[in-house]
PDB file of N, CA and C in Angstrom:
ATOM      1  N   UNK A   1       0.826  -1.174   0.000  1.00  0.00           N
ATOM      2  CA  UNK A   1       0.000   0.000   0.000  1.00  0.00           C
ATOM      3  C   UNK A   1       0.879   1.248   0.000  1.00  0.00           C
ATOM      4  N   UNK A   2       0.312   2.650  -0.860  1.00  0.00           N
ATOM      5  CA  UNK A   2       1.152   3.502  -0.977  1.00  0.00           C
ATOM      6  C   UNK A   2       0.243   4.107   0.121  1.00  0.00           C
ATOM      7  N   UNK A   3       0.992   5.656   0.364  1.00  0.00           N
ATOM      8  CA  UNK A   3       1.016   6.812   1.671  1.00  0.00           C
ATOM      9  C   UNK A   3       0.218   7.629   0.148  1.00  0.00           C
ATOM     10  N   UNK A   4      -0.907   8.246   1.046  1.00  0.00           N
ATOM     11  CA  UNK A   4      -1.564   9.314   0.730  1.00  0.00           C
ATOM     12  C   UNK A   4      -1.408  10.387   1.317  1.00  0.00           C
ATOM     13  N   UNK A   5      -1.682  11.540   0.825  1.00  0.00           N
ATOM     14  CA  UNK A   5      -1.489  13.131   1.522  1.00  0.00           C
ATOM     15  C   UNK A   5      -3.154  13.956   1.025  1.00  0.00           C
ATOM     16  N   UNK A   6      -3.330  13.947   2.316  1.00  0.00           N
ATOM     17  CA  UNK A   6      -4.855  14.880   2.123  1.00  0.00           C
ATOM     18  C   UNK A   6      -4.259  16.050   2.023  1.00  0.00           C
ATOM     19  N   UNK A   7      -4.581  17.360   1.346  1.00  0.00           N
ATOM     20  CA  UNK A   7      -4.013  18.552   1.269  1.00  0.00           C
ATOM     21  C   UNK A   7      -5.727  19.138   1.831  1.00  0.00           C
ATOM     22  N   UNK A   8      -5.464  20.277   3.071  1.00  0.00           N
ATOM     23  CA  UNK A   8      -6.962  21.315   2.851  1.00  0.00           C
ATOM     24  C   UNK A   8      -6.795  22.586   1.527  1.00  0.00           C
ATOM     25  N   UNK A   9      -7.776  22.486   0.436  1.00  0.00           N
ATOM     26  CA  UNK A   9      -7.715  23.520  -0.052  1.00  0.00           C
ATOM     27  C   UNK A   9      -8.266  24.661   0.113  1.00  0.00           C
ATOM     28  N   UNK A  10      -8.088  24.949   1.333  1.00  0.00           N
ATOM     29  CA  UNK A  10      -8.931  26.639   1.561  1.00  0.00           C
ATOM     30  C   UNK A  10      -7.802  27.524   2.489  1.00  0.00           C
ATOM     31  N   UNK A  11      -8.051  28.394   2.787  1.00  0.00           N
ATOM     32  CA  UNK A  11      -7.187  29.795   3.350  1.00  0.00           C
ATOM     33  C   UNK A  11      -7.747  30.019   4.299  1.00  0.00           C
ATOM     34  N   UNK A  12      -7.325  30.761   5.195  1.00  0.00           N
ATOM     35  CA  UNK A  12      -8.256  31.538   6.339  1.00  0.00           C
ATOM     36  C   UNK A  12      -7.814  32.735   5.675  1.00  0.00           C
ATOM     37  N   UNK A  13      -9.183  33.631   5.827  1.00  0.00           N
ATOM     38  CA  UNK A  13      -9.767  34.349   5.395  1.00  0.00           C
ATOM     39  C   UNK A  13      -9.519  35.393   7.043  1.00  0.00           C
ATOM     40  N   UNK A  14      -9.064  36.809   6.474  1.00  0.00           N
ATOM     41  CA  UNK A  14      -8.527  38.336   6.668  1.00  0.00           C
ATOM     42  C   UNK A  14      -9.737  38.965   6.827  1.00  0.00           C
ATOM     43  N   UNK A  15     -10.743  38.927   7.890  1.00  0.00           N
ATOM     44  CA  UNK A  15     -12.065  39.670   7.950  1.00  0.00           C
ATOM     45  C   UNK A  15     -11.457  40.743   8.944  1.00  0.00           C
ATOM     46  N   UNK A  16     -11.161  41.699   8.031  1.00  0.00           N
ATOM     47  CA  UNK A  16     -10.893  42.966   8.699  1.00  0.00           C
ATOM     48  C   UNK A  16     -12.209  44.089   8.733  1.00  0.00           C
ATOM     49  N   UNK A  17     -12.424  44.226   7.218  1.00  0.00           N
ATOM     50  CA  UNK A  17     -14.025  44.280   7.007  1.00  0.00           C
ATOM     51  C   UNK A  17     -15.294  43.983   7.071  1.00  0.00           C
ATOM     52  N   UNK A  18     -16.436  43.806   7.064  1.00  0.00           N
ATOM     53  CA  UNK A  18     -17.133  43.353   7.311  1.00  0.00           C
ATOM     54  C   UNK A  18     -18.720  44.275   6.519  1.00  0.00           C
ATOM     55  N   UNK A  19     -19.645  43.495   6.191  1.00  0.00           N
ATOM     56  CA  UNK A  19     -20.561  44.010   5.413  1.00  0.00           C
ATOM     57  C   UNK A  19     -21.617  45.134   6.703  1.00  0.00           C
ATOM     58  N   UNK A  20     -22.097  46.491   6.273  1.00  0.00           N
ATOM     59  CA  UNK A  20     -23.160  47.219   7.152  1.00  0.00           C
ATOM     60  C   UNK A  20     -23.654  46.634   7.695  1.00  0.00           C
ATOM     61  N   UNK A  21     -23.748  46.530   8.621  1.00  0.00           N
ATOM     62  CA  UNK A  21     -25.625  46.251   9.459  1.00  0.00           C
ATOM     63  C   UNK A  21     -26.225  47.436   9.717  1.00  0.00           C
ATOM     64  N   UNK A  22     -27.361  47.752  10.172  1.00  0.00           N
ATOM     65  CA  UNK A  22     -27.869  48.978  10.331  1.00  0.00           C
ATOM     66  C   UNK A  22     -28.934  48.308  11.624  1.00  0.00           C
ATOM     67  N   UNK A  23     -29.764  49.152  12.138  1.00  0.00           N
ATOM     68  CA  UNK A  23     -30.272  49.132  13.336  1.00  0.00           C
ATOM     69  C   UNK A  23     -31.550  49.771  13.377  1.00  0.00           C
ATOM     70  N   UNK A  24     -32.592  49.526  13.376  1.00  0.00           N
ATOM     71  CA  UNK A  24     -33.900  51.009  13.285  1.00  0.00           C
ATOM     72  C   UNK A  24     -34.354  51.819  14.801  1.00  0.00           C
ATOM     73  N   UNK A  25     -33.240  51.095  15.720  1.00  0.00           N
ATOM     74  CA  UNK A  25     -33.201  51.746  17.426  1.00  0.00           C
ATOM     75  C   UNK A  25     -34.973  51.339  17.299  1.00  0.00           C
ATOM     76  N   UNK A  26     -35.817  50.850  17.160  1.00  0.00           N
ATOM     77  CA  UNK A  26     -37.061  51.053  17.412  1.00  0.00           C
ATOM     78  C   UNK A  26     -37.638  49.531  17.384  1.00  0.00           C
ATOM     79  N   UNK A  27     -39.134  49.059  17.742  1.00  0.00           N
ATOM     80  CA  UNK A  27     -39.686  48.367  17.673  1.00  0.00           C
ATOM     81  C   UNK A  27     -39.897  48.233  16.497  1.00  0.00           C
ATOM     82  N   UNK A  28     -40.312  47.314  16.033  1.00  0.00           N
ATOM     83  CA  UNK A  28     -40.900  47.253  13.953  1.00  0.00           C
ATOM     84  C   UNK A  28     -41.917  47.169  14.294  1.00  0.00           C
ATOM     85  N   UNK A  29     -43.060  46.791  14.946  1.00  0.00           N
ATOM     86  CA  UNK A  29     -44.505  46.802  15.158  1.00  0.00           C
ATOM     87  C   UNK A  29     -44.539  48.008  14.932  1.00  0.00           C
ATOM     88  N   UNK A  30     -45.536  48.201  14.105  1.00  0.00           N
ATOM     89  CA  UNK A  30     -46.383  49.358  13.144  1.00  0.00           C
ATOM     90  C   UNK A  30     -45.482  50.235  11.780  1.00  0.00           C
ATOM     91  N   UNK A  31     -44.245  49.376  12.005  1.00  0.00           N
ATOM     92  CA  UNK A  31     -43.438  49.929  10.631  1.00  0.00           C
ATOM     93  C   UNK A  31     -44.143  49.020   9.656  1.00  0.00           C
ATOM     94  N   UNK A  32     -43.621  49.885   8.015  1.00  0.00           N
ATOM     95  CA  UNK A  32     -43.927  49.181   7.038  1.00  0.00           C
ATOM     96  C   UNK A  32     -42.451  48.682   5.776  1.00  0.00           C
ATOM     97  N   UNK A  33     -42.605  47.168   6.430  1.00  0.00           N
ATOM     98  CA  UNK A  33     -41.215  46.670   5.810  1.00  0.00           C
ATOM     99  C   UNK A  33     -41.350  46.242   4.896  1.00  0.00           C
ATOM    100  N   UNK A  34     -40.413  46.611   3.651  1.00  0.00           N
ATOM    101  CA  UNK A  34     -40.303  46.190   2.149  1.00  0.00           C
ATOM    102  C   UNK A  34     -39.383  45.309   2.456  1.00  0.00           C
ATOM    103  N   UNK A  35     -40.276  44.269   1.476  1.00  0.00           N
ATOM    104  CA  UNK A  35     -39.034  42.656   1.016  1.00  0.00           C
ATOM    105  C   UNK A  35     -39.057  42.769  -0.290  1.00  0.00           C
ATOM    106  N   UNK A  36     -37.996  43.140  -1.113  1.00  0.00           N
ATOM    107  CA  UNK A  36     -37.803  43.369  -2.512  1.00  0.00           C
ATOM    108  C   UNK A  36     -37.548  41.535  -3.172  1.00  0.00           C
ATOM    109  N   UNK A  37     -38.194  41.372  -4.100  1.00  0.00           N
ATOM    110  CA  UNK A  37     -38.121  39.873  -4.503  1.00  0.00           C
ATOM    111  C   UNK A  37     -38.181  39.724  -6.251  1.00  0.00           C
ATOM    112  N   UNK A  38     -37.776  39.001  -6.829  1.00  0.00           N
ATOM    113  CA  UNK A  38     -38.121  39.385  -8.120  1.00  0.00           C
ATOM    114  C   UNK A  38     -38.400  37.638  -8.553  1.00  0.00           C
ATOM    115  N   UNK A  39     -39.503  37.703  -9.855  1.00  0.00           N
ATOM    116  CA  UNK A  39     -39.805  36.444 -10.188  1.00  0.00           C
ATOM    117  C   UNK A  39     -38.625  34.862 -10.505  1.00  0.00           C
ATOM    118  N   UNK A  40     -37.248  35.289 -10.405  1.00  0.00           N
ATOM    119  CA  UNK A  40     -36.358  34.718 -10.782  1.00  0.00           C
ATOM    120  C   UNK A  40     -36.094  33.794  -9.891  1.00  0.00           C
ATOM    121  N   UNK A  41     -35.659  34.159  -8.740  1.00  0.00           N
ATOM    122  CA  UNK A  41     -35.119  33.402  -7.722  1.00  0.00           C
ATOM    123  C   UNK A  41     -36.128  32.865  -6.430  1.00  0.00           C
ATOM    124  N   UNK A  42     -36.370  31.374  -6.878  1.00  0.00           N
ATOM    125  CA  UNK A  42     -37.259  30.787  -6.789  1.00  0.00           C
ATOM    126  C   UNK A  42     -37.302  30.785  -4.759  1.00  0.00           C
ATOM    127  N   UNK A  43     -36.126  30.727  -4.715  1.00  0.00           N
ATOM    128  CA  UNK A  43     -35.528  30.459  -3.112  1.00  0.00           C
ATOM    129  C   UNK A  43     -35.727  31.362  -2.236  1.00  0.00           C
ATOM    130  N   UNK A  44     -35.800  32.530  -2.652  1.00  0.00           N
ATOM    131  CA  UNK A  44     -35.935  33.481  -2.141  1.00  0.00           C
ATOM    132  C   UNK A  44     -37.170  34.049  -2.066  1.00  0.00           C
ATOM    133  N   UNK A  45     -38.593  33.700  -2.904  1.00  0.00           N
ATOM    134  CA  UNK A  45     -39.764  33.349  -3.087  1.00  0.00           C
ATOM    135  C   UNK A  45     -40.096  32.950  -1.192  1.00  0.00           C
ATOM    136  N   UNK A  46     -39.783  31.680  -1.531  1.00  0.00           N
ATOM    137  CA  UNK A  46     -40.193  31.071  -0.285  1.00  0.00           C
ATOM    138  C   UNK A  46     -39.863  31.670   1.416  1.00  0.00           C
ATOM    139  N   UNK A  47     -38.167  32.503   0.931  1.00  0.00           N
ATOM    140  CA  UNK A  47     -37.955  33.022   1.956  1.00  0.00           C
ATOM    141  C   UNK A  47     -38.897  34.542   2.312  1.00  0.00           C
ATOM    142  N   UNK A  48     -39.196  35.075   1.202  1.00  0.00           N
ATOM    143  CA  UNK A  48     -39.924  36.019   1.716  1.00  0.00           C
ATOM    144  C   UNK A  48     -41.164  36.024   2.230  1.00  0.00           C
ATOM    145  N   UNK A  49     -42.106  34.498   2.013  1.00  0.00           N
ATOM    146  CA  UNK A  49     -43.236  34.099   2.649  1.00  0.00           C
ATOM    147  C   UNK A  49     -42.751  34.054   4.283  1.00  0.00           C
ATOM    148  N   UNK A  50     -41.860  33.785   4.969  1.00  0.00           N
ATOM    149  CA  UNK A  50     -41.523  33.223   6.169  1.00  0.00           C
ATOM    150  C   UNK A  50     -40.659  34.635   6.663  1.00  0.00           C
ATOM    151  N   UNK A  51     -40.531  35.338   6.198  1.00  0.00           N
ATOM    152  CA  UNK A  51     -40.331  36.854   7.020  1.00  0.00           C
ATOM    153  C   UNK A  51     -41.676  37.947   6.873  1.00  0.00           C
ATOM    154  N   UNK A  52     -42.843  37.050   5.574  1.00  0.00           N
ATOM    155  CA  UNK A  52     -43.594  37.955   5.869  1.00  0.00           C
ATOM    156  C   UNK A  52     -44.469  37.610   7.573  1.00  0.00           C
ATOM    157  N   UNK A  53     -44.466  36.139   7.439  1.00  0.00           N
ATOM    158  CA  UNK A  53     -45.273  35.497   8.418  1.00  0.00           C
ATOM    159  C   UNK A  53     -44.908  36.208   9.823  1.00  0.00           C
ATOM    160  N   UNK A  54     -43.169  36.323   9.953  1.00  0.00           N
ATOM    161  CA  UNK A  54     -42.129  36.835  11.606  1.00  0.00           C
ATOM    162  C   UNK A  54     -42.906  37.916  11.648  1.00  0.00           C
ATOM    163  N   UNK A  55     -42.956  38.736  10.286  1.00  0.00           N
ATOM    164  CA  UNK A  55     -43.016  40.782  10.230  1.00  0.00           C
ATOM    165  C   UNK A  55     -44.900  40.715  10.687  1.00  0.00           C
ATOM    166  N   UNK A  56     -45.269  40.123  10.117  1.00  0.00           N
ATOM    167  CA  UNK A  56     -46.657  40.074  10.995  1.00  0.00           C
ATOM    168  C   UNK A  56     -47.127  39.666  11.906  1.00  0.00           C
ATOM    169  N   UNK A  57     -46.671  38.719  13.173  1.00  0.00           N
ATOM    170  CA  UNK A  57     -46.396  38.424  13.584  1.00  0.00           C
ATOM    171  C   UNK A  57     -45.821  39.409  14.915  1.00  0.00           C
ATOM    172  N   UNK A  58     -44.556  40.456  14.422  1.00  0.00           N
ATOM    173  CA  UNK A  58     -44.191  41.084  15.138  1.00  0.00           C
ATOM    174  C   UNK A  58     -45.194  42.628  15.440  1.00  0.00           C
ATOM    175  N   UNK A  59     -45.967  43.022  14.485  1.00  0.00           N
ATOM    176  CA  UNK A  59     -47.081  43.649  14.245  1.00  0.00           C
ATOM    177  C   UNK A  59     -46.640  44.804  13.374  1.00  0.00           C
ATOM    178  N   UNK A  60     -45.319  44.210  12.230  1.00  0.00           N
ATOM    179  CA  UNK A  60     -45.455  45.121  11.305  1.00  0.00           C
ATOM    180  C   UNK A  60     -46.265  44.538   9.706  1.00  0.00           C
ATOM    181  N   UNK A  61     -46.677  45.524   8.469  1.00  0.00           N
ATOM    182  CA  UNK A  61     -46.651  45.984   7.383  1.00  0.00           C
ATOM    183  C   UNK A  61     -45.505  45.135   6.823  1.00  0.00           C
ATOM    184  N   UNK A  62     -45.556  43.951   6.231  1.00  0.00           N
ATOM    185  CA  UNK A  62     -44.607  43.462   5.034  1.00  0.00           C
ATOM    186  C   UNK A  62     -45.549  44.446   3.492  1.00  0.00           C
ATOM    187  N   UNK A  63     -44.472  44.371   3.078  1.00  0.00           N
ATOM    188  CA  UNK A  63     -44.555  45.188   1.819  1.00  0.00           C
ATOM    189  C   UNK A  63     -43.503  44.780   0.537  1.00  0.00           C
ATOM    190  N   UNK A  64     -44.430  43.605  -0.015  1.00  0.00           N
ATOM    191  CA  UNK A  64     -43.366  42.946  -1.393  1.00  0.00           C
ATOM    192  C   UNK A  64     -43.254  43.492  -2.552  1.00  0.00           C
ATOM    193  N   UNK A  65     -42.426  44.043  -2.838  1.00  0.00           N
ATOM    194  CA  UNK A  65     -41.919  44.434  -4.223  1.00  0.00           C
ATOM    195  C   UNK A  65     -41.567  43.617  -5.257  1.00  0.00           C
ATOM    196  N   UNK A  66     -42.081  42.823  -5.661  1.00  0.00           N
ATOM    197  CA  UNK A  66     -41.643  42.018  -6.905  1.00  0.00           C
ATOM    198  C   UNK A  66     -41.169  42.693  -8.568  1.00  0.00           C
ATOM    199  N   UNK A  67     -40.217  42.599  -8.567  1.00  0.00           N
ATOM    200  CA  UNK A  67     -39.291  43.368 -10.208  1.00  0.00           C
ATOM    201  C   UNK A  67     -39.482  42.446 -10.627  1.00  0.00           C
ATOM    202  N   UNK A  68     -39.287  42.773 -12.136  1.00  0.00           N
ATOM    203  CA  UNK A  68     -39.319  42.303 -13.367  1.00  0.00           C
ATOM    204  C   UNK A  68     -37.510  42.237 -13.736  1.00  0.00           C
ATOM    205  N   UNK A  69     -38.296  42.122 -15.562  1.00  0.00           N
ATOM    206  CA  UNK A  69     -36.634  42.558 -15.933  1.00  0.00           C
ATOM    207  C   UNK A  69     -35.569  44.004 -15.240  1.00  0.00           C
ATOM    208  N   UNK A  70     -34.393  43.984 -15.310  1.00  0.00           N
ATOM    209  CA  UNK A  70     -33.440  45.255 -15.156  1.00  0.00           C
ATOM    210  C   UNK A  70     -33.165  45.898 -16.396  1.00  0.00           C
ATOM    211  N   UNK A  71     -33.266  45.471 -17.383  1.00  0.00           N
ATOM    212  CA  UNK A  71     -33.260  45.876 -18.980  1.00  0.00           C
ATOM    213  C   UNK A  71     -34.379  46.594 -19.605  1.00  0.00           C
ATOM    214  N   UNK A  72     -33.803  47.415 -20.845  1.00  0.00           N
ATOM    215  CA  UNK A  72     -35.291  48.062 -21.440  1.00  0.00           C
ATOM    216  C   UNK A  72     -35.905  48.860 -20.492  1.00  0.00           C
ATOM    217  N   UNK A  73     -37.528  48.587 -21.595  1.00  0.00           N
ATOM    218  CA  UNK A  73     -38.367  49.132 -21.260  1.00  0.00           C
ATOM    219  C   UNK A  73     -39.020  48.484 -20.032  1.00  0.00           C
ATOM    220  N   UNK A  74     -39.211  47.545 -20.061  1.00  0.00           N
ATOM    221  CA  UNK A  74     -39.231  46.364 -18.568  1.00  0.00           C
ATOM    222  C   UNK A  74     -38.454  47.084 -17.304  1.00  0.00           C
ATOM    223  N   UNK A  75     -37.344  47.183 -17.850  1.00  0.00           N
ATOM    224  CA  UNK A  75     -35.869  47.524 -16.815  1.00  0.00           C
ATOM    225  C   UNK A  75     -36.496  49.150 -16.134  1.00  0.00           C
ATOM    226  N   UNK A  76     -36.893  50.175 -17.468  1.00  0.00           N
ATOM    227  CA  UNK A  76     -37.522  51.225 -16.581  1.00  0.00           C
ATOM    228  C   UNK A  76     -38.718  51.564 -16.177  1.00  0.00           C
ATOM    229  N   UNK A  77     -39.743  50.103 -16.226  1.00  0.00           N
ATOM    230  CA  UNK A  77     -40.545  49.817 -15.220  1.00  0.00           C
ATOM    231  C   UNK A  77     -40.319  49.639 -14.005  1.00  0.00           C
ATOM    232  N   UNK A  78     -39.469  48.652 -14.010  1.00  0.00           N
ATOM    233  CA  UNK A  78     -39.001  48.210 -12.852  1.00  0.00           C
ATOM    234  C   UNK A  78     -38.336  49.373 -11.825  1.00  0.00           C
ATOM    235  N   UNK A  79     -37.674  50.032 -12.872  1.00  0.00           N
ATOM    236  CA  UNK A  79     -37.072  51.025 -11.855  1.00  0.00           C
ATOM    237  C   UNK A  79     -37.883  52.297 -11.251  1.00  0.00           C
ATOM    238  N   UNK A  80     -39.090  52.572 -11.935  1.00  0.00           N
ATOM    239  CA  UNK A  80     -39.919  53.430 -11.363  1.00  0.00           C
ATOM    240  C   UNK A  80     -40.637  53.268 -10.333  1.00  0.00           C
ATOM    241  N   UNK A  81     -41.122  51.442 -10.257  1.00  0.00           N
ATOM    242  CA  UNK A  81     -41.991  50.907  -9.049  1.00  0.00           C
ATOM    243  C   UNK A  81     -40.794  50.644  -8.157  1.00  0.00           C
ATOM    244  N   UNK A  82     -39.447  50.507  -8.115  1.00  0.00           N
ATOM    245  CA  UNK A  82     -38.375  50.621  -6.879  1.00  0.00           C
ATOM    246  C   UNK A  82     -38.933  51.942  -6.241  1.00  0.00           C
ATOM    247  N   UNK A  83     -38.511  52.875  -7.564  1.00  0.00           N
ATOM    248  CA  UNK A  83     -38.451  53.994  -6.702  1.00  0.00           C
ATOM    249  C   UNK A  83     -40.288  54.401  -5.538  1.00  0.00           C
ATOM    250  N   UNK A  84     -40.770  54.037  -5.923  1.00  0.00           N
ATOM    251  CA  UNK A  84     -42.157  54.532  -5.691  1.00  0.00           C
ATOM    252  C   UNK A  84     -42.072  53.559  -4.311  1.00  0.00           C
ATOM    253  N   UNK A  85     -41.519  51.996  -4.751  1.00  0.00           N
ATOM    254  CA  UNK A  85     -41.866  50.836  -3.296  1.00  0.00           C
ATOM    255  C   UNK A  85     -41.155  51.792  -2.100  1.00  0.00           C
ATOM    256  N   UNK A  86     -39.438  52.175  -2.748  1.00  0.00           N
ATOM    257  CA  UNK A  86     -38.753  52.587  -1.551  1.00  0.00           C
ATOM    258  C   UNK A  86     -39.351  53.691  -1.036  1.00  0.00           C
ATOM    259  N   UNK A  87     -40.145  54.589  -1.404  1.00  0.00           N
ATOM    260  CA  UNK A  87     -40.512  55.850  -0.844  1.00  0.00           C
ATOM    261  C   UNK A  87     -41.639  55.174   0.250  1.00  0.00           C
ATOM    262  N   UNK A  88     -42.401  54.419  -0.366  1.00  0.00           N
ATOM    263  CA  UNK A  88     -43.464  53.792   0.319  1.00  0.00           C
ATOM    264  C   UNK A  88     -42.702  52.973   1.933  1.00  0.00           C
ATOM    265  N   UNK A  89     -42.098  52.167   2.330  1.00  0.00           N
ATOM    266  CA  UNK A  89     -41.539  51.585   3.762  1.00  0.00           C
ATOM    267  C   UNK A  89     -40.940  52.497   4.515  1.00  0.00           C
ATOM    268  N   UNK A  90     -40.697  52.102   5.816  1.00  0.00           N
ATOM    269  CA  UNK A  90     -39.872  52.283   6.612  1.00  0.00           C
ATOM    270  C   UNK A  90     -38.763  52.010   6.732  1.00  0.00           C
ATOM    271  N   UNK A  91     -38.520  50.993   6.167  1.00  0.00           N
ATOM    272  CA  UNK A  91     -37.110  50.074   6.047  1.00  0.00           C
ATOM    273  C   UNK A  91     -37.587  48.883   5.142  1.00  0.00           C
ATOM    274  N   UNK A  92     -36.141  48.396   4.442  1.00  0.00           N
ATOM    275  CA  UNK A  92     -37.139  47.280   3.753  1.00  0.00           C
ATOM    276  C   UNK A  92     -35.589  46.428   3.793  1.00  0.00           C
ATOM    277  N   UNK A  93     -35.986  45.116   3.200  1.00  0.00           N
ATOM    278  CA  UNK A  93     -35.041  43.487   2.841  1.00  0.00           C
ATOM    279  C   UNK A  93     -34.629  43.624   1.415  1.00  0.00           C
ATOM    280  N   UNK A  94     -33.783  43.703   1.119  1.00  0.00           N
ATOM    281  CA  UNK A  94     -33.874  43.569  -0.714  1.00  0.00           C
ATOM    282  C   UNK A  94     -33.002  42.395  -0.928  1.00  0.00           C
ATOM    283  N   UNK A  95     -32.719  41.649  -0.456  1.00  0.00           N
ATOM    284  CA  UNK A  95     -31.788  40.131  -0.325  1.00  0.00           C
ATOM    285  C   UNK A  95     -30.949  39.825   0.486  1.00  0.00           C
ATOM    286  N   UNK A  96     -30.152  38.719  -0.051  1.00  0.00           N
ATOM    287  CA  UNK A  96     -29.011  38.261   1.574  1.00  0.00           C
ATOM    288  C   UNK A  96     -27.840  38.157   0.430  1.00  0.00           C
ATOM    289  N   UNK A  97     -27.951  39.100  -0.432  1.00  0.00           N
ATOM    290  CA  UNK A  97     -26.042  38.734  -0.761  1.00  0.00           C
ATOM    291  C   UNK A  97     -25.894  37.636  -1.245  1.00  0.00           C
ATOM    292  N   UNK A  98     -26.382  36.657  -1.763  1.00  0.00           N
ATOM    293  CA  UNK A  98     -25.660  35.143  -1.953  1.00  0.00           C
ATOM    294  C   UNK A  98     -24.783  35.580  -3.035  1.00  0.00           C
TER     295      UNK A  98
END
C-alpha cells in the first residue's frame, strides 16, 4: 500500500471588514417593511413568505416588491416601481447577498 497526503484547499480568510448592518433603534410593530423579490429566484420566493409570516407576527406591514426585468423598457418599469416601493416603507429586505 502507498502513503496518501490529504491537502486542505482553503485559506483563512482576513475579515478585517465586514458588510453594514444597520439598526432602526425602534420596535418594527407598526413599521412598514419592504421585502424586494423578483420572479427569478425561486428560493428566495419562499424566503420572503416566512419573514412575511415573523413581520406580521411582530405587528409590522410586510410590503413585497416584486421586479421584473433590469433591462429596457421592462428595466424602466421596474425602476420606477423601486423607486415609488422605496418611498413607500420604513425600512425594507432587498436580499441576503448570496
Amino acid at each position: 500500500m502507498g502513503t496518501i497526503s490529504i491537502r486542505r484547499p482553503t485559506t483563512v480568510f482576513n475579515y478585517k471588514t465586514a458588510a453594514p448592518t444597520y439598526n432602526l433603534n425602534r420596535p418594527i410593530k407598526g413599521l412598514r417593511v419592504g421585502i424586494r423579490t423578483d420572479q427569478f429566484w425561486h428560493s428566495w420566493l419562499q424566503i420572503t413568505e416566512e419573514w412575511c409570516d415573523l413581520l406580521r407576527k411582530d405587528g409590522a406591514e410586510p410590503v413585497i416588491l416584486r421586479v421584473g426585468e433590469h433591462v429596457g423598457a421592462e428595466g424602466e418599469n421596474t425602476k420606477k416601481l423601486l423607486a415609488e416601493w422605496a418611498d413607500s416603507v420604513d425600512c425594507a429586505v432587498v436580499g441576503l447577498a448570496n
